[in-house]
Protein backbone atom coordinates (compact mmCIF):
# COMPACT_ATOMS: atom_id res chain seq x y z
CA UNK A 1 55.10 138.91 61.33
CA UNK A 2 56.60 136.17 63.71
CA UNK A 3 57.82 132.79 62.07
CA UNK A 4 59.22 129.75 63.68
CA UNK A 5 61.72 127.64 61.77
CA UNK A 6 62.41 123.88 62.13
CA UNK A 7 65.99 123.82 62.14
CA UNK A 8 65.92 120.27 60.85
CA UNK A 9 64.19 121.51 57.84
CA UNK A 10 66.72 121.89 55.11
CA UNK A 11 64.76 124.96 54.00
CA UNK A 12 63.86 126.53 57.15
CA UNK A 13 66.33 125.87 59.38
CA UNK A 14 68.62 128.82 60.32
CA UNK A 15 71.47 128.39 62.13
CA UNK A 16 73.14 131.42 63.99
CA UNK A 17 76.83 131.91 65.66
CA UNK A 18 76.76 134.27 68.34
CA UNK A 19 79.41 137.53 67.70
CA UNK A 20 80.73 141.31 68.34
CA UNK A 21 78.91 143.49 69.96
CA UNK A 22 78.24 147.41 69.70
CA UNK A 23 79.99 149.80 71.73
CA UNK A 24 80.17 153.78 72.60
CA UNK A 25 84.27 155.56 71.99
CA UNK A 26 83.18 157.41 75.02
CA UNK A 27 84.36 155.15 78.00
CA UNK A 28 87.06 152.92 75.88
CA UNK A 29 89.49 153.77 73.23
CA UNK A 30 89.76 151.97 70.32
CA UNK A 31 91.43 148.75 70.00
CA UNK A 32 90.74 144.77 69.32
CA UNK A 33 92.74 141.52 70.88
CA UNK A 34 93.51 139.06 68.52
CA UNK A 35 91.45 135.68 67.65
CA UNK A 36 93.56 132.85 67.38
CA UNK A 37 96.09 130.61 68.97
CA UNK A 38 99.83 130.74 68.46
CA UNK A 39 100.39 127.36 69.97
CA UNK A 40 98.33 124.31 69.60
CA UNK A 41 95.13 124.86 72.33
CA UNK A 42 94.81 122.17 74.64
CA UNK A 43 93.48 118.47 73.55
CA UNK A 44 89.99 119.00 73.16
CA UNK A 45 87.58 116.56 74.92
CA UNK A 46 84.85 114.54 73.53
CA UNK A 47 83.42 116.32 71.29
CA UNK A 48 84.12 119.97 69.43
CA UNK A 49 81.44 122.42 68.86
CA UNK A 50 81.74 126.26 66.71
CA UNK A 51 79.30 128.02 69.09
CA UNK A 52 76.25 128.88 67.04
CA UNK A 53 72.33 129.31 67.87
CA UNK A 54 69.10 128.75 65.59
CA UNK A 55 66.64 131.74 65.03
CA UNK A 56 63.05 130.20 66.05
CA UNK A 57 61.27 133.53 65.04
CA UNK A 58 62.49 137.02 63.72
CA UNK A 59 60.30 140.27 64.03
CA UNK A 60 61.50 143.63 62.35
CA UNK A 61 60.84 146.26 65.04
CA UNK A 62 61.45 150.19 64.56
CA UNK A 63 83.36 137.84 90.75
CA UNK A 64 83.55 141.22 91.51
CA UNK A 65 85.42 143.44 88.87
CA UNK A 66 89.28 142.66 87.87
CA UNK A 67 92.06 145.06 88.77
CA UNK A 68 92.07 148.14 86.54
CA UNK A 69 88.11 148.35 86.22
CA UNK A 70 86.09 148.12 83.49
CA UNK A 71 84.48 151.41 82.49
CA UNK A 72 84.29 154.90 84.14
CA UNK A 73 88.12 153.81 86.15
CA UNK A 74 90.41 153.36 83.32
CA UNK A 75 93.59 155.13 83.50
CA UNK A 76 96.23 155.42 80.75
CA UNK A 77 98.37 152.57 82.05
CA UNK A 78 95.12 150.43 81.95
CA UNK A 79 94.56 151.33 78.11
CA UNK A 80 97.71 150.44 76.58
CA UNK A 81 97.93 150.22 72.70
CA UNK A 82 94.64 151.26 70.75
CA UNK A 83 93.79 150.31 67.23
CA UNK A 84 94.03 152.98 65.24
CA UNK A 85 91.08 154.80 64.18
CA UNK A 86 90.67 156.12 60.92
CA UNK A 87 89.62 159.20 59.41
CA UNK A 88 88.90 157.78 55.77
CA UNK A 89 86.86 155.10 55.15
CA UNK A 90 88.85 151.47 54.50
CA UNK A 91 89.21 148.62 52.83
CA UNK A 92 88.01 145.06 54.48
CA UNK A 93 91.88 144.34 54.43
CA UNK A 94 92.83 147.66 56.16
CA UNK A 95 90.03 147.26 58.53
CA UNK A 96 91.15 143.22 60.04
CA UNK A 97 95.12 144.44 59.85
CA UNK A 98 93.68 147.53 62.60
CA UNK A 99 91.45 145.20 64.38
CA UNK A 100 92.80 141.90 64.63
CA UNK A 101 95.10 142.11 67.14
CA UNK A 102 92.36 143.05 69.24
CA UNK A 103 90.96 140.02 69.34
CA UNK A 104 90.49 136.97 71.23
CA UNK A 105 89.98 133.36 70.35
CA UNK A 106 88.36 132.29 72.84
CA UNK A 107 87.86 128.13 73.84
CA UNK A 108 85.47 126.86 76.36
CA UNK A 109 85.13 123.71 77.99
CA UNK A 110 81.99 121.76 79.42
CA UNK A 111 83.69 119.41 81.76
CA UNK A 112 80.39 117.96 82.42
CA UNK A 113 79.73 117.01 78.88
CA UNK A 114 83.24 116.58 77.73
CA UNK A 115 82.63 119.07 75.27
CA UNK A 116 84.42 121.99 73.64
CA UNK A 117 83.41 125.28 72.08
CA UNK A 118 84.67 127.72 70.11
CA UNK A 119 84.53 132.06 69.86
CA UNK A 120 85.56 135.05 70.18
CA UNK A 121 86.22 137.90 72.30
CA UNK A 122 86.83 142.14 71.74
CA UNK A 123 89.66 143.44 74.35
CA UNK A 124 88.81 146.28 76.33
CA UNK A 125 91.48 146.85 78.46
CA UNK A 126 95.14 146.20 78.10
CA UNK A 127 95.31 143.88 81.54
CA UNK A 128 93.23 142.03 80.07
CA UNK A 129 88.77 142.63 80.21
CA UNK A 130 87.39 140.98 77.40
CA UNK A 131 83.91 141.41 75.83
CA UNK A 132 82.36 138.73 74.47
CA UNK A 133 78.42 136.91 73.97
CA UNK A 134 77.44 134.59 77.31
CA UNK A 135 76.37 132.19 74.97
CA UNK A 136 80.42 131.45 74.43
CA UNK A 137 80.94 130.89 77.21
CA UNK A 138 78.05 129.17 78.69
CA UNK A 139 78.25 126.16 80.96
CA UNK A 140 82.05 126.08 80.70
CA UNK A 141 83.85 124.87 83.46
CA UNK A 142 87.02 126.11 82.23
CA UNK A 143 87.88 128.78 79.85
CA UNK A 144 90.99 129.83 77.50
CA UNK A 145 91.63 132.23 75.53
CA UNK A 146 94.41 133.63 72.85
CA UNK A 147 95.80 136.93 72.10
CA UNK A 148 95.57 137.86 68.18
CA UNK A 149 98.08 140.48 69.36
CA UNK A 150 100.62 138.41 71.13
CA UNK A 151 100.11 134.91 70.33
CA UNK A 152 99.42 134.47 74.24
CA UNK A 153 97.10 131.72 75.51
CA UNK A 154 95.56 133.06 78.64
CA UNK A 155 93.14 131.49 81.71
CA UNK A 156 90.23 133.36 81.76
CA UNK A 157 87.96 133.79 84.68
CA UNK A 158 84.29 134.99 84.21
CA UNK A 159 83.74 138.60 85.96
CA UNK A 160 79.82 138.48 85.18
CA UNK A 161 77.56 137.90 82.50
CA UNK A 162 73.64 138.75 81.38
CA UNK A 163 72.54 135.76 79.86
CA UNK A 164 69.01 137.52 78.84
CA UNK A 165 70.66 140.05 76.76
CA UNK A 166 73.67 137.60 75.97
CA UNK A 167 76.48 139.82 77.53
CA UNK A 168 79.95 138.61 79.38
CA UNK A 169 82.83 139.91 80.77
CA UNK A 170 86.08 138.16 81.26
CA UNK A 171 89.33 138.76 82.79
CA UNK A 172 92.50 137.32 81.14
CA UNK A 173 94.61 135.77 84.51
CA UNK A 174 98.31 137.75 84.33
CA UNK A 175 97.47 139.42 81.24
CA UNK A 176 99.45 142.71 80.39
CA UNK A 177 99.99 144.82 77.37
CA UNK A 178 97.40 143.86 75.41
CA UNK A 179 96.28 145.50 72.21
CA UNK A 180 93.01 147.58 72.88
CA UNK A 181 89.93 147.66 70.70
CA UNK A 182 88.69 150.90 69.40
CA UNK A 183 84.94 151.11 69.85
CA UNK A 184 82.59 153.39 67.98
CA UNK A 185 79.08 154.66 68.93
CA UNK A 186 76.71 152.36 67.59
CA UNK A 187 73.66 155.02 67.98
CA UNK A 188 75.01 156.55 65.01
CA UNK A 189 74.84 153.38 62.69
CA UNK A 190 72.44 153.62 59.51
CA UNK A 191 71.06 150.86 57.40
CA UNK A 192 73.34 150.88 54.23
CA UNK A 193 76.73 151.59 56.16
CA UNK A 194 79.46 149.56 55.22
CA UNK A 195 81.03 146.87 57.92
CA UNK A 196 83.12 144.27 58.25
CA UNK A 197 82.88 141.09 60.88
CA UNK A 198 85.66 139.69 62.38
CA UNK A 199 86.20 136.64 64.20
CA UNK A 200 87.06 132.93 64.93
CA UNK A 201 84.70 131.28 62.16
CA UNK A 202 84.98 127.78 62.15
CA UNK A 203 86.78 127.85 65.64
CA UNK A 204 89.95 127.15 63.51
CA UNK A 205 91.54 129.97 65.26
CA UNK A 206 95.01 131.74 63.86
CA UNK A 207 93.69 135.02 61.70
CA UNK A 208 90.31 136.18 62.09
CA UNK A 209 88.26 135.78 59.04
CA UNK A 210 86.79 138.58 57.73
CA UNK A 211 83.44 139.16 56.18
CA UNK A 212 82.19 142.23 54.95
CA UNK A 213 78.43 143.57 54.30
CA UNK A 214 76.34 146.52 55.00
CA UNK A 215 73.87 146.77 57.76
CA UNK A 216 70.25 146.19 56.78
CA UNK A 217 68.21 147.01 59.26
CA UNK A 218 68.33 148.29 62.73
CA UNK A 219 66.21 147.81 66.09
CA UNK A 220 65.90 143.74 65.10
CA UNK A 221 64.83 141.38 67.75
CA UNK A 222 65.14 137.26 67.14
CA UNK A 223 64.83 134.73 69.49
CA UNK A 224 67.58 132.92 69.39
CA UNK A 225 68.26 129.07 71.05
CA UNK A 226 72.07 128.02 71.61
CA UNK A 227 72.81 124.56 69.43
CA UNK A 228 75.07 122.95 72.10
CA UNK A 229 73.18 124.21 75.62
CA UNK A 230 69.39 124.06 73.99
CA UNK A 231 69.04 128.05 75.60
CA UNK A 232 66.88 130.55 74.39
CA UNK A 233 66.30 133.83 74.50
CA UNK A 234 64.53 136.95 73.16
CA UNK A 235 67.12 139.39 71.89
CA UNK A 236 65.84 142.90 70.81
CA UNK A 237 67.53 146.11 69.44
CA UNK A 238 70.20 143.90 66.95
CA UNK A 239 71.91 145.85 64.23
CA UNK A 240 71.10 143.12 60.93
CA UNK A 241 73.57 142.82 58.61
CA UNK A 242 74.63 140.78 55.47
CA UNK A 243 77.42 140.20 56.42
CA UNK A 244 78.52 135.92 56.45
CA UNK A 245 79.09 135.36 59.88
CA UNK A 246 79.58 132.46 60.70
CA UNK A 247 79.45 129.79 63.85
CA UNK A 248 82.71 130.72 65.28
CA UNK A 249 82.30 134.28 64.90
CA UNK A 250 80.26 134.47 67.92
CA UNK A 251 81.62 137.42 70.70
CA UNK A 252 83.59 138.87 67.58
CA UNK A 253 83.47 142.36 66.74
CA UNK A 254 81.73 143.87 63.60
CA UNK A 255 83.38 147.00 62.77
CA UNK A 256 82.49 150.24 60.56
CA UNK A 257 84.40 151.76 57.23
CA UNK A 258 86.51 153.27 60.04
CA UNK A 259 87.95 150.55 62.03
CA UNK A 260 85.65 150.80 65.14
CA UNK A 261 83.99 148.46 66.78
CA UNK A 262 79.61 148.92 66.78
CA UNK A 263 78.47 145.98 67.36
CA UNK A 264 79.16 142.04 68.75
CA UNK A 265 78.72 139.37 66.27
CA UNK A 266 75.79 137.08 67.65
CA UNK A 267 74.09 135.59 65.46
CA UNK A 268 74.23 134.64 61.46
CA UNK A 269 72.10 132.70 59.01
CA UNK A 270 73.62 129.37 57.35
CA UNK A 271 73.44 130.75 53.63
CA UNK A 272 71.52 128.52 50.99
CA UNK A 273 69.57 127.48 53.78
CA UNK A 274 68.01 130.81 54.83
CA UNK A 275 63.99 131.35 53.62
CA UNK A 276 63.14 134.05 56.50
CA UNK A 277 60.43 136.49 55.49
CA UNK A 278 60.77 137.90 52.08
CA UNK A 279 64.51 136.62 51.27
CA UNK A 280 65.98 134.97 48.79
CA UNK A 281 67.08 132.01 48.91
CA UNK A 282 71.34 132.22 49.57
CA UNK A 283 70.74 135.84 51.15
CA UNK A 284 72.15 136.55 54.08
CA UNK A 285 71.19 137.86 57.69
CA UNK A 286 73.36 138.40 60.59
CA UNK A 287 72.91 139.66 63.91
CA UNK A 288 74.89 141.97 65.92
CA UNK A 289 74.00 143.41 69.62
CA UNK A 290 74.53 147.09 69.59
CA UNK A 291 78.27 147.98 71.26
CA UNK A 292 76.38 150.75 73.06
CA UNK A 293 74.22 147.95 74.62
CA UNK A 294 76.75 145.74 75.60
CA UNK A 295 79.15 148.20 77.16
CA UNK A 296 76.21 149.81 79.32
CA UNK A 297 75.80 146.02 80.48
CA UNK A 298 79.78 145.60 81.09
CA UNK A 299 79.43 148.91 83.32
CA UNK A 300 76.98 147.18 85.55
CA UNK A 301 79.08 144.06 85.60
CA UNK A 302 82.14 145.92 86.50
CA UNK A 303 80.44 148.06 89.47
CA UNK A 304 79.68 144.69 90.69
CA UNK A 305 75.71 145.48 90.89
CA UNK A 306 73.99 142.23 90.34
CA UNK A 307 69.69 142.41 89.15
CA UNK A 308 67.24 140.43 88.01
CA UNK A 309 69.64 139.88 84.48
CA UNK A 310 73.35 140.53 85.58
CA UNK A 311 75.22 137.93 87.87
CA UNK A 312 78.15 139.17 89.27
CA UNK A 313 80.91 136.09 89.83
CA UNK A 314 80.95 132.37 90.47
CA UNK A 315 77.91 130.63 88.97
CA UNK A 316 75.14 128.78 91.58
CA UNK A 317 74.92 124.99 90.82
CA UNK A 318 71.94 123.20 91.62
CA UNK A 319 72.76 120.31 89.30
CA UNK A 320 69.26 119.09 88.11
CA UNK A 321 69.50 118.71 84.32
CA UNK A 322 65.79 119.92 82.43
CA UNK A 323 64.30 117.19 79.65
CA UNK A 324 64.32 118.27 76.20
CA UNK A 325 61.51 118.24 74.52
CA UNK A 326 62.64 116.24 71.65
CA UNK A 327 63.68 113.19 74.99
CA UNK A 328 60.18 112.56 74.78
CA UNK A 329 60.10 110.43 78.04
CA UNK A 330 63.25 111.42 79.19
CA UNK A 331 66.24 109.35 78.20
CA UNK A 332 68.65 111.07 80.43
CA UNK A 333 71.19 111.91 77.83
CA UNK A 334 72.38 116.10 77.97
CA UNK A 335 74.47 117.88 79.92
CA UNK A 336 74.24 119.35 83.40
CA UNK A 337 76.07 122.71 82.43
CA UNK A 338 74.00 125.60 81.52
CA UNK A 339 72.85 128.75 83.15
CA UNK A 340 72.64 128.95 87.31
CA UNK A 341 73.77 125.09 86.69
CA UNK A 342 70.44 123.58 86.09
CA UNK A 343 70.86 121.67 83.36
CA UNK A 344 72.43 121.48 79.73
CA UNK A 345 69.17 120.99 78.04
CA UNK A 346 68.11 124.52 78.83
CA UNK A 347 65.35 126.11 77.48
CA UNK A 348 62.75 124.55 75.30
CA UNK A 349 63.12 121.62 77.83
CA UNK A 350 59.84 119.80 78.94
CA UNK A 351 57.42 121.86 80.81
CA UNK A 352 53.95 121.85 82.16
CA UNK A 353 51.62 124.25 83.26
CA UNK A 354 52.61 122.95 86.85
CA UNK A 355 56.01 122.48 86.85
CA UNK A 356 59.55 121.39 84.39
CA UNK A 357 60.39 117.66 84.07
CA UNK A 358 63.80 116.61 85.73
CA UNK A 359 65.69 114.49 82.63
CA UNK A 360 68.22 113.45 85.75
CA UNK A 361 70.61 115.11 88.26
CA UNK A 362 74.52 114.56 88.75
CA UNK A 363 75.72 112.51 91.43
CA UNK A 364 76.71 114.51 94.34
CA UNK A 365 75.06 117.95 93.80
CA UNK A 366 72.56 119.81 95.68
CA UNK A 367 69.55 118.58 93.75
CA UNK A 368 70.56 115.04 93.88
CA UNK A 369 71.00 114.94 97.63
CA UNK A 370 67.99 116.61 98.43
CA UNK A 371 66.19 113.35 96.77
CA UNK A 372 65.46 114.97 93.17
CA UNK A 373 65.25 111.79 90.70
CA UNK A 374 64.78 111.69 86.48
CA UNK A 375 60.60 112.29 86.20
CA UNK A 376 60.39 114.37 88.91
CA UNK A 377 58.33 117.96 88.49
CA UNK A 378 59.87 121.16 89.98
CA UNK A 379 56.81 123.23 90.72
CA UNK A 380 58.58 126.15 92.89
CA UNK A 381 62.50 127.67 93.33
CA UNK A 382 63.09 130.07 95.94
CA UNK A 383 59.43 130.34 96.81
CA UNK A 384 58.94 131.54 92.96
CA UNK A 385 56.94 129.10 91.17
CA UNK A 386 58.40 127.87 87.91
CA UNK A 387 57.03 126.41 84.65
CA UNK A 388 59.70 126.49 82.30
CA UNK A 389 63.44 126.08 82.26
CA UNK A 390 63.83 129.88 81.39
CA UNK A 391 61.51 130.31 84.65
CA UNK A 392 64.26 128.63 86.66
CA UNK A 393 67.49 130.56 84.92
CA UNK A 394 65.95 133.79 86.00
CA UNK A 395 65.34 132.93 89.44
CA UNK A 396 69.41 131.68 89.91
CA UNK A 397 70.75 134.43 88.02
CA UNK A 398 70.38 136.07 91.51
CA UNK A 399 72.30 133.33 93.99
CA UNK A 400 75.81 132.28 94.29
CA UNK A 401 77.48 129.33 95.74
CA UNK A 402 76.89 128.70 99.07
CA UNK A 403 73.59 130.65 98.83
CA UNK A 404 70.69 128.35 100.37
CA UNK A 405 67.14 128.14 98.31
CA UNK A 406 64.26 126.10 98.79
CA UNK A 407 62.97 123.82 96.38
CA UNK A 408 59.55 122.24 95.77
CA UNK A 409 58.82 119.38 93.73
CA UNK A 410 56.32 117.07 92.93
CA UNK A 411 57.89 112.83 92.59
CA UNK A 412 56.66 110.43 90.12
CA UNK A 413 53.64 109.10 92.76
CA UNK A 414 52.14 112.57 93.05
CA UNK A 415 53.94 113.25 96.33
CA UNK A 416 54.89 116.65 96.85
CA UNK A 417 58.22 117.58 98.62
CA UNK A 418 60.15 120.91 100.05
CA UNK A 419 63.81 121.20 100.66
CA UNK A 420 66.41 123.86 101.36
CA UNK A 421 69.74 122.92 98.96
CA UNK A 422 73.27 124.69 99.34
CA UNK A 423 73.86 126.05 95.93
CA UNK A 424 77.57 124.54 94.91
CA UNK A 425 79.80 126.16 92.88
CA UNK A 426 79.02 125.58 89.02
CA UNK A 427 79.98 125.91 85.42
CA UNK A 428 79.81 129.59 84.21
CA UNK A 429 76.37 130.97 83.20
């Protein structure tokens, strides 16, 4: 049975950090890049956020691609170093000194709202493809990440994400030698296996904390809202676990008895404060998206085929920012980050069965110029009419900058008005 949790609510509220995700030994060997910087990370802006997301609802249920490829093109040179797999099961210890220094720590920054965020990433390839959750990553206008291997901070550029299914692909700028994770086949996980999460919790960075657990239950789906962008979506086929993951954690990799990666580490409850279905009080329940899922997504990102979910390369800005509905009225205060650029406040911004409330738009971008204004209604977007702020994510997922779309809104005297915008070039996801 569906339940929705207040996340104000001392004993409802569930708070969630995104993390690893599942993945098949078939097209990558094993291997992680480390979490964690080496150096002191760059002074963070404003404000300093561990990347986590609250569960609304939980129902049991049974850029074009960087140099080297991805999947299916992966040569030897292009592999490098592989965490060792092994043959016995481990200990939690044995597992994080395998994995680690596969890791990433990965650091994004929201120009627009002068805000940083912290998680972490699973290395793929030794030149430097990292997997990690979009939510990480989301709205950043720049993005850095260190090496647990080397100690390395690198630039990281955004190949393509699926922000419905909370998938992303980065490459590493001048990366080289990296360690490579080893990734398992995460059709073959049961509910009582051992694991172990790994990751930046706390967005302290340095080594990767580890958690272990055992995986209780299989085929999950959550929806699941991101704390600093207000997003939501509906993710389905999670491996649950026990695991304490925590905010931090998010894009990190959750590993089996035998050092491979099955899943990414996406979302996690905040301990004494979980009461979700029949728990107890203190009990824990984590979320991890299947490695097999994520890697079938990465494919698609790394043949460069864009859909309906995947966007392939720079992100479209349109630059309107959505009212949330706790503004009430619409104070103007969020961020104009967030997926296709559209605004900060994402999802469970104001909507009506006509159109979604403008909160404001940034000086200068497409939205403002065409005459949007704070109380304004956007009834249509690319001759798609939209209702919520999800409604208008999906239908920019498609376009890139430079791309032109039409707009239709409705201004606070009840006039209606159509425009064709240049989409510029935007924050990531």
């Amino acid at each position: 049975m569906s339940q929705t949790y207040d996340p104000n609510e001392s004993e409802q509220g569930q708070s969630y950090p995104y993390g690893p995700a599942f993945g098949s030994g078939t097209d990558y060997p094993g291997g992680y890049a480390g979490a964690g910087f080496a150096s002191e990370p760059p002074p963070p802006p404003r404000h300093s956020h561990r990347r986590g997301l609250i569960i609304t609802g939980a129902v049991a249920l049974a850029a074009g691609a960087a140099a080297g490829g991805l999947i299916g093109s992966m040569n030897h040179s292009a592999v490098g170093l592989v965490t060792a797999t092994s043959k016995t099961a481990l200990s939690a210890s044995q597992i994080a000194s395998r994995v680690d220094p596969a890791l990433v720590d990965i650091v994004s920054t929201d120009g627009d709202q002068q805000a940083t965020s912290a998680g972490t990433g699973i290395v793929l390839t030794s030149n430097g493809e990292v997997l990690t959750n979009n939510h990480v990553i989301d709205g950043a206008t720049s993005i850095k990440a260190t090496d647990v291997g080397n100690g390395k901070t690198y630039t990281a550029k955004v190949v393509g994400y699926d922000a419905s299914h909370d998938v992303a692909v980065l490459q590493l700028q001048n990366a080289s030698g990296l360690t490579v994770a080893s990734l398992g086949n995460s059709s073959t996980v049961q509910t009582g296996d051992n694991v172990v999460a790994l990751g930046n919790a706390g967005g302290k960075g340095g080594t990767p904390s580890v958690a272990s657990g055992t995986v209780t239950g299989l085929n999950q789906s959550i929806t699941a809202s991101d704390e600093l962008s207000g997003s939501s979506e509906q993710l389905t086929g999670l491996i649950e676990t026990n695991a304490n993951i925590q905010p931090g954690d998010s894009g990190g990799s959750l590993v089996n008895a035998y050092g491979q990666v099955i899943g990414i580490d996406t979302a996690a409850s905040s301990g004494s404060e979980v009461q979700f279905g029949q728990s107890q009080a203190g009990q824990i329940q984590a979320y991890a998206i299947p490695i097999n899922d994520a890697l079938s997504i990465a494919k698609q990102i790394d043949a460069g085929s864009g859909s309906a979910d995947v966007h392939i390369g720079d992100t479209a800005f349109l630059g309107v920012q959505i009212q949330s509905a706790s503004q009430g009225s619409g104070d103007g205060s969020g961020g104009f980050g967030g997926f296709g650029g559209f605004g900060g406040q994402g999802n469970g911004g104001s909507s009506t069965s006509s159109g979604v409330t403008v909160a404001g738009t940034l000086s200068g971008s497409p939205a403002a110029n065409a005459g949007l204004a704070q109380g304004d209604v956007i009834t249509a977007l690319g001759g798609q009419s939209v209702s919520t702020p999800e409604d208008i994510s999906h239908v920019l997922v498609k376009y890139h900058p430079g791309d032109s779309i039409s707009i239709s809104w409705v201004d606070q005297t009840g006039q209606s008005h159509t425009a064709n915008v240049t989409l510029a070039n935007g924050p990531a996801a």
